[in-house]
Protein backbone atom coordinates (compact mmCIF):
# COMPACT_ATOMS: atom_id res chain seq x y z
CA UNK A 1 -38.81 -167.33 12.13
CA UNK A 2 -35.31 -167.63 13.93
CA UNK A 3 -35.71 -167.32 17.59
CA UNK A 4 -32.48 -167.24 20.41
CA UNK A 5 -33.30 -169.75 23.33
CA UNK A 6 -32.99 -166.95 26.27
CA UNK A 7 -33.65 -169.51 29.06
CA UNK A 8 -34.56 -173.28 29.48
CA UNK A 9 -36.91 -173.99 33.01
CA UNK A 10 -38.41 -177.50 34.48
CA UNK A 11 -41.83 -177.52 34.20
CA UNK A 12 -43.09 -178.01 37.81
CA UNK A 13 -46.75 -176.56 37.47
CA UNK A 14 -48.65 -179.74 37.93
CA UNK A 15 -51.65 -178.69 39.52
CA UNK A 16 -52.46 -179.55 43.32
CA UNK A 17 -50.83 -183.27 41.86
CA UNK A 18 -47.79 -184.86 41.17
CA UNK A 19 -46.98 -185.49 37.39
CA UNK A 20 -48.18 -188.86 36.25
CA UNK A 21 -46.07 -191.44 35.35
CA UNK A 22 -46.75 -191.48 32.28
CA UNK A 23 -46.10 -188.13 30.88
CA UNK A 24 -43.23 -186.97 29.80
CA UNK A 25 -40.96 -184.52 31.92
CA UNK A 26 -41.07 -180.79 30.56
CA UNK A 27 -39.19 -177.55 29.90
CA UNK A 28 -40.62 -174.05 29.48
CA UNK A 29 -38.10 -172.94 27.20
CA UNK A 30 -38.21 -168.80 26.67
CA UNK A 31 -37.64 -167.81 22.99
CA UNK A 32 -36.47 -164.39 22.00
CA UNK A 33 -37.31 -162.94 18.15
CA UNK A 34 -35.10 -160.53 16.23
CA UNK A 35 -37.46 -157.95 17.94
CA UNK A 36 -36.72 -158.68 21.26
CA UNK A 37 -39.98 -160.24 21.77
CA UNK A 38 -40.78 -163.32 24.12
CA UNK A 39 -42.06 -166.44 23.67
CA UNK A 40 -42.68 -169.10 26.04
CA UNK A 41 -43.36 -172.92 24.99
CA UNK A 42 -43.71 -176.04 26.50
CA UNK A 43 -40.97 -179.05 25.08
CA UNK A 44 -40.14 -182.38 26.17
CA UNK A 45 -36.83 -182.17 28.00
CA UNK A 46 -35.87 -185.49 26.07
CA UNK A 47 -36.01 -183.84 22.75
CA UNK A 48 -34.29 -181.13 23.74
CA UNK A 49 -31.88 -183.35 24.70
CA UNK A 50 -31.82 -185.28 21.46
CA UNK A 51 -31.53 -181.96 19.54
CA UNK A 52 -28.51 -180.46 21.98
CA UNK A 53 -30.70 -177.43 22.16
CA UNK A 54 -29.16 -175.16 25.04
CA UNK A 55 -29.57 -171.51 26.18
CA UNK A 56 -27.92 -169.09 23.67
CA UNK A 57 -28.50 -171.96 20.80
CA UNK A 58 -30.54 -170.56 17.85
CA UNK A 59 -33.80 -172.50 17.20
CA UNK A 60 -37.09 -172.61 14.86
CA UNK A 61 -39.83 -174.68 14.84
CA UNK A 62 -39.58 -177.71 12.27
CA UNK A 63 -42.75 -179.12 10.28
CA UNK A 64 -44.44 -180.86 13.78
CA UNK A 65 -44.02 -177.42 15.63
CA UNK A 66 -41.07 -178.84 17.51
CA UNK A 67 -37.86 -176.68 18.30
CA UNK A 68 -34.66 -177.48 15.87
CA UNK A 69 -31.62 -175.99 16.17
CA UNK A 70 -29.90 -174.13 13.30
């Protein structure tokens, strides 16, 4: 399925903690179907990076479940 990236947020919800060290920094990125439905996931922010995946930029998930652009 072909989804529109509507919005791309930091993920700052780390509990009553700070995020550890070792984990990698997040995004909640909203998705939008041909329906107008919304979806919200959880990426690295590196990868989005890596795949120039921006608001407005049309996306689907690849073979690991991870967001590619088209």
């Amino acid at each position: 399925m072909i989804y529109i990236v509507k919005r791309i947020d930091e993920d700052l919800d780390f509990g009553c903690e700070e995020r550890a060290e070792d984990t990698h920094v997040m995004a909640i990125v909203t998705l939008m179907n041909s329906s107008g439905e919304e979806l919200r996931v959880k990426a690295e922010d590196a990868m989005l990076y890596e795949r120039n995946i921006n608001e407005g930029d049309k996306v689907y998930f690849d073979e690991e479940n991870k967001l590619e652009k088209i």
